[in-house]
Protein backbone atom coordinates (compact mmCIF):
# COMPACT_ATOMS: atom_id res chain seq x y z
CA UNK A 1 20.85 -56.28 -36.76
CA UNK A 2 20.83 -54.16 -33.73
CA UNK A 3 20.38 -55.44 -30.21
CA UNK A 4 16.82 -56.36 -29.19
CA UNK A 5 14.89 -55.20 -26.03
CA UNK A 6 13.00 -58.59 -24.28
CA UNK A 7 9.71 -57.79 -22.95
CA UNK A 8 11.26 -57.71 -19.19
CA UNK A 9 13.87 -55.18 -20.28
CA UNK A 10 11.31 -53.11 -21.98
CA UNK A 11 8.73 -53.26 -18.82
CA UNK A 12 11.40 -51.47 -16.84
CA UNK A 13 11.66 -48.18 -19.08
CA UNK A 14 7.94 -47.79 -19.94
CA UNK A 15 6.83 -47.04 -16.20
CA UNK A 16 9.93 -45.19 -15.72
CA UNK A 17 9.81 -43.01 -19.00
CA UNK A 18 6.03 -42.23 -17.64
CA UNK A 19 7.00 -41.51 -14.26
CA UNK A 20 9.41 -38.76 -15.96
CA UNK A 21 6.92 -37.40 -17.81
CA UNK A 22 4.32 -36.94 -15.17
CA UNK A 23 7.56 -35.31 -13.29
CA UNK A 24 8.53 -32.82 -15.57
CA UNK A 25 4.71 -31.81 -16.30
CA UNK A 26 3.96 -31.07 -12.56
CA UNK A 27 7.49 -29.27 -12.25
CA UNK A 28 5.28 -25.81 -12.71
CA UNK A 29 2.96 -26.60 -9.80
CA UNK A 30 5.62 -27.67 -7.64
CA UNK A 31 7.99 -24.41 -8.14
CA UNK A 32 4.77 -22.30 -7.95
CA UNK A 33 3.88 -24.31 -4.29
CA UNK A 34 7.88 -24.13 -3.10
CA UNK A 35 8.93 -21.58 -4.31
CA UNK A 36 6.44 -18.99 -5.03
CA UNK A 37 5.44 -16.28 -2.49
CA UNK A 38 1.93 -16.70 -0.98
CA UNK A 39 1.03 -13.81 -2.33
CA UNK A 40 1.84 -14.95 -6.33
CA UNK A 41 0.27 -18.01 -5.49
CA UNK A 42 -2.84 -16.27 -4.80
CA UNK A 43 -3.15 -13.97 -7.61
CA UNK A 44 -2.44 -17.00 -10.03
CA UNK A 45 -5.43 -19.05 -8.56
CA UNK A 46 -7.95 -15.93 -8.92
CA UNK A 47 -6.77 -16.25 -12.62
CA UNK A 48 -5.54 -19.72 -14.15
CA UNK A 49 -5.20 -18.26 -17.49
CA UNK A 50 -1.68 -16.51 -15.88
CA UNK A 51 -0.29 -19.02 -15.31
CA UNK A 52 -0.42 -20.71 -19.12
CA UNK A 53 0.71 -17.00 -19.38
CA UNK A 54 3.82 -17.62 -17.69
CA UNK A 55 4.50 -21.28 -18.51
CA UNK A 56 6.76 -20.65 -21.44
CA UNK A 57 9.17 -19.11 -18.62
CA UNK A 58 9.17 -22.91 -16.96
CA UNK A 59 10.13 -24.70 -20.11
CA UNK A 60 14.07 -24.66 -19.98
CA UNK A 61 13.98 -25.59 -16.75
CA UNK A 62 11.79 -28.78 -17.61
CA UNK A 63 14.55 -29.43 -20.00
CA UNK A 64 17.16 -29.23 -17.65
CA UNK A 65 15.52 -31.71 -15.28
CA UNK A 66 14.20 -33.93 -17.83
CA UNK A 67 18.07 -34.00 -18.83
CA UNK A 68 19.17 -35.01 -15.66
CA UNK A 69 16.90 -37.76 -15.14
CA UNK A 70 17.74 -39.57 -18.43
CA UNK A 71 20.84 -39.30 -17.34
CA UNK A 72 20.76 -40.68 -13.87
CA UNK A 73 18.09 -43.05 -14.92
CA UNK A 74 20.48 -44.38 -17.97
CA UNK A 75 23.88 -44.59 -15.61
CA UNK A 76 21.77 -47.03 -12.98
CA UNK A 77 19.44 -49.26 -15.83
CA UNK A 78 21.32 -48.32 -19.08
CA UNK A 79 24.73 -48.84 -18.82
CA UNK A 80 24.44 -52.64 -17.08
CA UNK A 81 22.26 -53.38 -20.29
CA UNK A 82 24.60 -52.44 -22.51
CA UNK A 83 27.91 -53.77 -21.44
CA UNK A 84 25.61 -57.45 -21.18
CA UNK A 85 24.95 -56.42 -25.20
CA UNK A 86 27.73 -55.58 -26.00
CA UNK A 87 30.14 -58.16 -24.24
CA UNK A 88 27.62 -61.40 -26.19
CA UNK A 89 26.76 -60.26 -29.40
CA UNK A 90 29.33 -57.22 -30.57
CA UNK A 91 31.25 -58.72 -33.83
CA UNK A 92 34.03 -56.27 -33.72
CA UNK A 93 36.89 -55.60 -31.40
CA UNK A 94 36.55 -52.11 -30.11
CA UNK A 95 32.85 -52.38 -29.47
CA UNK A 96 34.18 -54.96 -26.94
CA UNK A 97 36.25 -52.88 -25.77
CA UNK A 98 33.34 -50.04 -25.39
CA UNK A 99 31.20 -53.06 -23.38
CA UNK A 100 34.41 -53.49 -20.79
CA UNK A 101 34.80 -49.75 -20.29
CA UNK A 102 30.52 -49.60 -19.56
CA UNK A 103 31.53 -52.67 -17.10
CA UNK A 104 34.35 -51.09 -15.22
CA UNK A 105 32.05 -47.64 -14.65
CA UNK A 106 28.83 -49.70 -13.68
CA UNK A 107 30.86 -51.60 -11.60
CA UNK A 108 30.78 -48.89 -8.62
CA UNK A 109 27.10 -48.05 -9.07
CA UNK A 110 26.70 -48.76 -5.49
CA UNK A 111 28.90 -46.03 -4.26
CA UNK A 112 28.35 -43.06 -7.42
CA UNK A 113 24.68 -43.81 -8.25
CA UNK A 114 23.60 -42.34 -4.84
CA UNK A 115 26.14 -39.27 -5.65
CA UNK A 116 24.37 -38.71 -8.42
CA UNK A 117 20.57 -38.84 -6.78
CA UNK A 118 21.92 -36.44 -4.10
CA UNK A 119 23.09 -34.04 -6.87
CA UNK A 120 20.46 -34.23 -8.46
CA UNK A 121 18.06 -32.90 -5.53
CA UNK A 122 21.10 -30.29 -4.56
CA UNK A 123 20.79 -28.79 -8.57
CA UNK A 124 16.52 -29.20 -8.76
CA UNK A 125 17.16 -27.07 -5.00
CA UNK A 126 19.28 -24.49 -6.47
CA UNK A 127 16.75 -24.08 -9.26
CA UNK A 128 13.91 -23.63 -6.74
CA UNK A 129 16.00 -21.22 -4.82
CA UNK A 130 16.27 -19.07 -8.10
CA UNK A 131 13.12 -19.20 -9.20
CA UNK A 132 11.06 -17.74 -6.51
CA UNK A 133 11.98 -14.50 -7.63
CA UNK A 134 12.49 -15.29 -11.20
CA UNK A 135 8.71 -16.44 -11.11
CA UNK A 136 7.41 -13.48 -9.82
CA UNK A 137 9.09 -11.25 -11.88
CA UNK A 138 7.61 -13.18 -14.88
CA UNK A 139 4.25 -13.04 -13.23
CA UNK A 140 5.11 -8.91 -12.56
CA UNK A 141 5.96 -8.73 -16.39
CA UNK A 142 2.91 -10.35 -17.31
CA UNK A 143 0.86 -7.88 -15.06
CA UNK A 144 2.44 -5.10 -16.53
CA UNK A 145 2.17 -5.77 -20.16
CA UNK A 146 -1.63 -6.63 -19.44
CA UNK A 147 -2.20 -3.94 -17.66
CA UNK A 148 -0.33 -1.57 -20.36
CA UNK A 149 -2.63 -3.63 -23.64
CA UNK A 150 -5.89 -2.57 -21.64
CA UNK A 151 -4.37 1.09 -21.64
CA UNK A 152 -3.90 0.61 -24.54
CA UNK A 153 -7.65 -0.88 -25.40
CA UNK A 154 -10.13 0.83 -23.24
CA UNK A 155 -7.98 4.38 -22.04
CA UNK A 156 -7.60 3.11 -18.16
CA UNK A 157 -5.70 1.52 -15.85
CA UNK A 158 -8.24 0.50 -12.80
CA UNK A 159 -8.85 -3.19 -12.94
CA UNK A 160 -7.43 -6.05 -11.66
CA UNK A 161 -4.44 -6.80 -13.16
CA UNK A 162 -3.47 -3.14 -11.53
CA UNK A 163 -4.54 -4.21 -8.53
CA UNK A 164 -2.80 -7.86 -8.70
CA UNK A 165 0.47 -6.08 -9.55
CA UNK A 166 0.42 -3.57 -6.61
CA UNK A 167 -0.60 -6.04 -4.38
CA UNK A 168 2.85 -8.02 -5.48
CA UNK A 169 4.42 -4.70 -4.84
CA UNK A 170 3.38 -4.27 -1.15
CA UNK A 171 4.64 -7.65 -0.26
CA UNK A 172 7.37 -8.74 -2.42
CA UNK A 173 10.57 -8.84 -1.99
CA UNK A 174 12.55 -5.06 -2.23
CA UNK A 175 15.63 -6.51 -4.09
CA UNK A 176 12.84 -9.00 -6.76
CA UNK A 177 9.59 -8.16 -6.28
CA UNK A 178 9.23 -4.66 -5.40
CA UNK A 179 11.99 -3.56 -8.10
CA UNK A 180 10.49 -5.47 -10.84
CA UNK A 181 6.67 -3.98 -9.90
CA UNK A 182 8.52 0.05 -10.08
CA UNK A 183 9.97 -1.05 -13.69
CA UNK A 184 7.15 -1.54 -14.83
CA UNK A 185 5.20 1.15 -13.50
CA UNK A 186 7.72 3.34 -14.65
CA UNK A 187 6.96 1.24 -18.20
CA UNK A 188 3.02 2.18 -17.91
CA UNK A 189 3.52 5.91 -16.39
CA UNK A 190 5.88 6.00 -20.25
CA UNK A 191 3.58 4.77 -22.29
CA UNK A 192 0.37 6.48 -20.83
CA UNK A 193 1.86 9.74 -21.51
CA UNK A 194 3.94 8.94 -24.89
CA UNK A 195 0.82 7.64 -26.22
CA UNK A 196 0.41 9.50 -29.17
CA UNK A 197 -2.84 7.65 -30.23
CA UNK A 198 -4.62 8.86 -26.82
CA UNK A 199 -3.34 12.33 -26.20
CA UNK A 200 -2.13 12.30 -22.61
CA UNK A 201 -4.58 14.56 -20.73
CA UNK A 202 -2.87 15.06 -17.41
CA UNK A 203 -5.44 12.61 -14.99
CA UNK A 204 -4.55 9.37 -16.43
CA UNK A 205 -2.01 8.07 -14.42
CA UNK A 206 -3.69 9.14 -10.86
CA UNK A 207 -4.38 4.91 -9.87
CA UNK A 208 -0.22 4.70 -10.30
CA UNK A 209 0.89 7.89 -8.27
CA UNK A 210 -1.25 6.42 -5.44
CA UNK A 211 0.48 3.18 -5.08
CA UNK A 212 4.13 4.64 -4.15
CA UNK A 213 3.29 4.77 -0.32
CA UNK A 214 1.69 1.60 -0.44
CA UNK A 215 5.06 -0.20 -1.84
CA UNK A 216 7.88 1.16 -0.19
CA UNK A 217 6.52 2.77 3.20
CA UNK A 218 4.54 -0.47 3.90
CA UNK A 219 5.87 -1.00 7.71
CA UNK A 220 6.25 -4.59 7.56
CA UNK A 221 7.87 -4.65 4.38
CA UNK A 222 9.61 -1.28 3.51
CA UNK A 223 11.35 -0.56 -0.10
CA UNK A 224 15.16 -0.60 0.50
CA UNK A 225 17.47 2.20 -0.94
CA UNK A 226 17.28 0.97 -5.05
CA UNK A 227 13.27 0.95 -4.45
CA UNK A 228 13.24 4.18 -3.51
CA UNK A 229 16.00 5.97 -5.87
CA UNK A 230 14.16 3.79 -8.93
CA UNK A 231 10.88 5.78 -7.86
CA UNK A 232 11.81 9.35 -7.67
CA UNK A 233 13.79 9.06 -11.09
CA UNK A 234 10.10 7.89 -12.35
CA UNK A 235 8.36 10.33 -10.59
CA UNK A 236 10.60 13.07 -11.87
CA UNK A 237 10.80 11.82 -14.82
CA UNK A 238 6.87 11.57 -15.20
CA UNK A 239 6.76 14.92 -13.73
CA UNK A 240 8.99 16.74 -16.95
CA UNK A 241 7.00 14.91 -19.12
CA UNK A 242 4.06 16.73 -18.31
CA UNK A 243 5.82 19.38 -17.97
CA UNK A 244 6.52 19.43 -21.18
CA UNK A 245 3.07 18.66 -22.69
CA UNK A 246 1.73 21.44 -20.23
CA UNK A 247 -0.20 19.50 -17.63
CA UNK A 248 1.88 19.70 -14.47
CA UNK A 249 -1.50 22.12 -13.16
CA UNK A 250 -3.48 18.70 -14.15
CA UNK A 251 -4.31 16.27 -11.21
CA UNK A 252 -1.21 14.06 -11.93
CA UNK A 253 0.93 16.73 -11.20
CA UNK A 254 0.10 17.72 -7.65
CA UNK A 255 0.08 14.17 -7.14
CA UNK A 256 3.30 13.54 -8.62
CA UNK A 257 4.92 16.35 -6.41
CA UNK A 258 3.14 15.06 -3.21
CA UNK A 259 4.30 11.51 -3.80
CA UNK A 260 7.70 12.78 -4.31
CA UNK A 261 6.99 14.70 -0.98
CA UNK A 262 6.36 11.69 1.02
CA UNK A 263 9.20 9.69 -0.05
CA UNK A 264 11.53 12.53 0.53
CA UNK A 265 10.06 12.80 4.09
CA UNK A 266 10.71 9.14 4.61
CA UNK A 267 14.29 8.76 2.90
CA UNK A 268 15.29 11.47 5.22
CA UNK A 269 13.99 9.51 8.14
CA UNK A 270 15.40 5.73 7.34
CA UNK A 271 17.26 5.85 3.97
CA UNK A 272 20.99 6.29 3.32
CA UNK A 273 22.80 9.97 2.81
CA UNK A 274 23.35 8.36 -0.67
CA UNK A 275 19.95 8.35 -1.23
CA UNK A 276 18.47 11.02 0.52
CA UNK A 277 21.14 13.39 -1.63
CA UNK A 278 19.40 12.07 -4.79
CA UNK A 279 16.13 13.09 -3.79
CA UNK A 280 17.69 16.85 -2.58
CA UNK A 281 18.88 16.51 -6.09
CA UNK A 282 15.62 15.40 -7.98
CA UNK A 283 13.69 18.14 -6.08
CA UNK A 284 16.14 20.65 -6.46
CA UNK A 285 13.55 23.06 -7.58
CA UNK A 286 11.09 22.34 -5.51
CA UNK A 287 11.53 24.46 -2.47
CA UNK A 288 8.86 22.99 -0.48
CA UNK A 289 10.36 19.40 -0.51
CA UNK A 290 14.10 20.54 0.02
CA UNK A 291 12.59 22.29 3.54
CA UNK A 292 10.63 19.28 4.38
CA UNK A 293 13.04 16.95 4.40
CA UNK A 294 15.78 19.29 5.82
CA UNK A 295 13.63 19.57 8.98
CA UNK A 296 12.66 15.83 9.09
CA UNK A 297 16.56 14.99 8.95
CA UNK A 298 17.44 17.65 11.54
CA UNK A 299 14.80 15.96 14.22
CA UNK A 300 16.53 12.60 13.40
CA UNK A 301 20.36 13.96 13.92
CA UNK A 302 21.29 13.77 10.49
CA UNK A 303 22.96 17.02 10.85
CA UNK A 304 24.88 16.77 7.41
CA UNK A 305 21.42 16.82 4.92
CA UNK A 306 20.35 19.81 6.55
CA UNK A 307 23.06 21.62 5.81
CA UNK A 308 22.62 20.39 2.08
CA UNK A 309 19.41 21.20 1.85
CA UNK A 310 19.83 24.59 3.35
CA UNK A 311 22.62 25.30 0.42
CA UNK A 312 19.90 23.98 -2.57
CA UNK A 313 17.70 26.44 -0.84
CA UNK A 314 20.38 29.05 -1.14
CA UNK A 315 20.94 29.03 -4.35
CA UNK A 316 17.19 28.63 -5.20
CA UNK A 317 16.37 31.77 -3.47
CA UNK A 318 19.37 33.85 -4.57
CA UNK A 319 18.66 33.55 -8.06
CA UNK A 320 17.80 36.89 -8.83
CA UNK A 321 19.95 39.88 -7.29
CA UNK A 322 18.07 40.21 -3.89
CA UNK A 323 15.93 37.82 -1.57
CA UNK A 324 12.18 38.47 -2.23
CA UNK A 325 9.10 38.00 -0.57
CA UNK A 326 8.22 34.50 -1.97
CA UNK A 327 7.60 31.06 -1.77
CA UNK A 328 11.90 30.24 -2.07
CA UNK A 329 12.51 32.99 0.52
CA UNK A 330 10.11 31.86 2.82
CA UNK A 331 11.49 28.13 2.71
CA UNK A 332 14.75 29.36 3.37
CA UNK A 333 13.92 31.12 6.39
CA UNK A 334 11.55 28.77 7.86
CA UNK A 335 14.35 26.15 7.40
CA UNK A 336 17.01 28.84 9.14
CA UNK A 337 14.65 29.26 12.04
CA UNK A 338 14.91 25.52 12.48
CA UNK A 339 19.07 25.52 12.80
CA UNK A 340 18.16 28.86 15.33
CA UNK A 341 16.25 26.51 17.43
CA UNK A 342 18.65 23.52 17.08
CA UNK A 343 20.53 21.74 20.20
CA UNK A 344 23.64 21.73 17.39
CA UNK A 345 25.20 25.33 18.33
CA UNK A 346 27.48 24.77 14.63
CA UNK A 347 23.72 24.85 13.23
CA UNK A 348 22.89 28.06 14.76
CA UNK A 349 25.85 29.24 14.54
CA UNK A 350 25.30 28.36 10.27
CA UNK A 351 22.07 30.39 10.44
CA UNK A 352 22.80 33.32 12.03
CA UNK A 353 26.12 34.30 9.78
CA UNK A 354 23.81 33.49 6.91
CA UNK A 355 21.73 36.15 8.46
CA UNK A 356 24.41 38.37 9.21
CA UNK A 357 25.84 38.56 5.63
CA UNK A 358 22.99 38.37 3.71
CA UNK A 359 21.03 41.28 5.95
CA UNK A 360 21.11 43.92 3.23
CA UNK A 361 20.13 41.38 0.43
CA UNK A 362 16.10 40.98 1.70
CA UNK A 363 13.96 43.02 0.08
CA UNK A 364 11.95 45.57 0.94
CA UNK A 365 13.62 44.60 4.53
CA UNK A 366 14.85 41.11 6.21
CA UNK A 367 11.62 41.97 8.19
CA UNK A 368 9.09 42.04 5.66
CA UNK A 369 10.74 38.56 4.61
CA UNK A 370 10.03 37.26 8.12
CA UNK A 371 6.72 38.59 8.07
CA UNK A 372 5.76 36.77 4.80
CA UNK A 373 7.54 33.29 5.80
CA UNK A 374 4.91 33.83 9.06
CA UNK A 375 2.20 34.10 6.55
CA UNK A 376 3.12 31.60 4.59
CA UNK A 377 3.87 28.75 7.14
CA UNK A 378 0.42 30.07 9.20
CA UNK A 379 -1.52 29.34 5.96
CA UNK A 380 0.09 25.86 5.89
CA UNK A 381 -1.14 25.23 9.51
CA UNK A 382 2.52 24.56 10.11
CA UNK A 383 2.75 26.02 13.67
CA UNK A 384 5.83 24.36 15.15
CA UNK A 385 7.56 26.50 12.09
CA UNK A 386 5.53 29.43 12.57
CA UNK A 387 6.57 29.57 16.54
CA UNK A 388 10.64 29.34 15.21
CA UNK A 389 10.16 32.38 12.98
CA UNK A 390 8.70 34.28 15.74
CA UNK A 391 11.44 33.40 18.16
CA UNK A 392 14.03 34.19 15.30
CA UNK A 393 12.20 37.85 14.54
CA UNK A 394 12.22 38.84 18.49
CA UNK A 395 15.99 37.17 18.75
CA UNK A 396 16.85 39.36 15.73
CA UNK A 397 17.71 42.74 17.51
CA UNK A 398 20.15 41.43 19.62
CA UNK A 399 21.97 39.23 17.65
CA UNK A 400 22.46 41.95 14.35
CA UNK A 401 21.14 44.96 16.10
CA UNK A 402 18.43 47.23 14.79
């Protein structure tokens, strides 16, 4: 007949097995108080039904507590119990022997039970530590995919779940928050226009395109270098898809372009070369963007990305045979009128051989060219450019002659 619990024995586990219960159930609320960003916190008390949402993600940490409190609570109560047991009533030889091993170990309780508490709090630390990101990206996911099923549902994406995950955007984390909040716009911005149930119309995704400033130019809490190479691979990517279903003249298009546009301007500015050559790359053919953010990075010193976006601008211009009056031409020049102007004489130096060789290669004339860069810069209310190409058309004569 087994060993048998007295009723003092047994008093001492009941309250104890209860007090680990109650622990392991309000592990959730505590990682969510400790852990979890104000701004998580918030959006799970406007709506408690989240956070059953995410609950699933807390169960294998409950576990892993729960385990460790057995097992502390069992070396400090357990193991005196059972080498008492097992020393008075075992029949057989090497069950004795099991009772003098349990005495030798609980004999230093004093010293290694306190090791263990301490370990204990450094391992539940460590867990909180990990989770306050890991608990907002669950929240993020759960955003997302909500936010994708009423897509899915009722053909929109205003609402608050859109509105809850942007909000994480703007002040999470850039390495947790902010990365997991562009994944899964990038998600939504695929499925919207995938959807072959609601034929993507070429408006639909104009609540996500506006967000993008919001996230990673927020001044307090800017998107690092992955934030904001993970957004113009979405944006350009979102961009050929409606290129392809042939609704880049639709509203998301412009928008998608502009976006693209202002995060150019601003990797330029504050972002790595690494990353500012991505976006030259992305935008290759968009002749408006390379010139932006060649003349934002020449007013910050970052003489090298000029000179790569001038070459992109090159080689979009000289596509055909000769330089024509257009859009690509008149980038080109405006962005040449810049190095004229430069403090850097290398720079002008650049611009004016370009000149030099490529004279005969404008047509009607390198004038006319000049004429309709003016034009086209005056209609952009771009004067500062405008004033360059002036100076580089009355410069002209004596630098290549007549």
């Amino acid at each position: 007949m087994p060993p048998q619990l007295d009723q003092v024995i047994g008093s001492v586990y009941l309250p104890a097995g209860l007090a680990l219960l109650l622990f392991n159930l309000s592990v959730p609320g505590l990682i969510l108080q400790v852990a979890a960003s104000e701004g998580v916190r918030q959006i799970i008390q406007r709506d408690l039904g989240r956070f059953f949402r995410i609950f699933p993600f807390f169960l294998p940490l409950n576990s892993f507590l729960l385990v460790l409190c057995l097992c502390l609570v069992a070396y400090v109560y357990l193991f005196p119990m059972l080498w008492l047991i097992t020393l008075s009533e075992a029949p057989d030889a090497w069950m004795r022997a099991i009772g003098w091993a349990l005495l030798a170990v609980s004999s230093v309780q004093d010293v290694t039970a306190p090791c263990l508490g301490i370990g204990l709090l450094c391992t539940a630390g460590s867990f909180l530590q990990y989770t306050r990101g890991s608990v907002s990206v669950t929240l993020v996911r759960v955003l997302g995919t909500s936010l994708r099923r009423q897509f899915d549902s009722a053909g929109s994406l205003f609402g608050g779940d859109l509105d809850d995950l942007i909000q994480t955007g703007i002040q999470g984390e850039p390495t947790i928050e902010k990365a997991a909040v562009l994944e899964e716009i990038r998600k939504t911005m695929e499925r919207v226009q995938d959807d072959t149930r609601r034929q993507y119309q070429g408006y639909e995704l104009e609540p996500l395109l506006q967000q993008f400033d919001g996230i990673l130019m927020n001044s307090n809490n800017p998107g690092n270098d992955e934030n904001f190479e993970d957004a113009v691979r979405a944006l350009k990517c979102s961009l050929e898809r409606g290129e392809s279903r042939s609704r880049r003249e639709k509203v998301d298009g412009p928008l998608t372009i502009e976006s693209i546009r202002r995060l150019a301007i601003k990797a330029a500015e504050t972002r790595s070369r690494k990353t500012v050559r991505l976006y030259l790359e992305k935008t290759r053919e968009c002749p408006d963007i390379l010139f932006a953010v060649g003349v934002t990075a020449l007013k910050e010193k970052r003489l090298r990305v000029p000179q790569e976006a001038l070459a992109k601008l090159e080689s979009l211009a000289e596509r055909k045979v000769f330089l024509q009056r257009n859009k690509e031409t008149a980038n080109l020049l405006g962005l040449l009128s810049h190095f004229c102007a430069s403090d850097s004489r290398a720079l002008r130096e650049v611009a004016w051989s370009y000149l030099s060789e490529k004279r005969d290669s404008f047509k009607p004339t390198l004038l006319s060219c000049l004429h309709y860069a003016k034009g086209h810069y005056t209609d952009l209310l771009d004067w500062n450019t405008t004033d360059k190409l002036w100076s580089l058309e009355v410069e002209l004569p004596s630098r290549m002659g007549k």
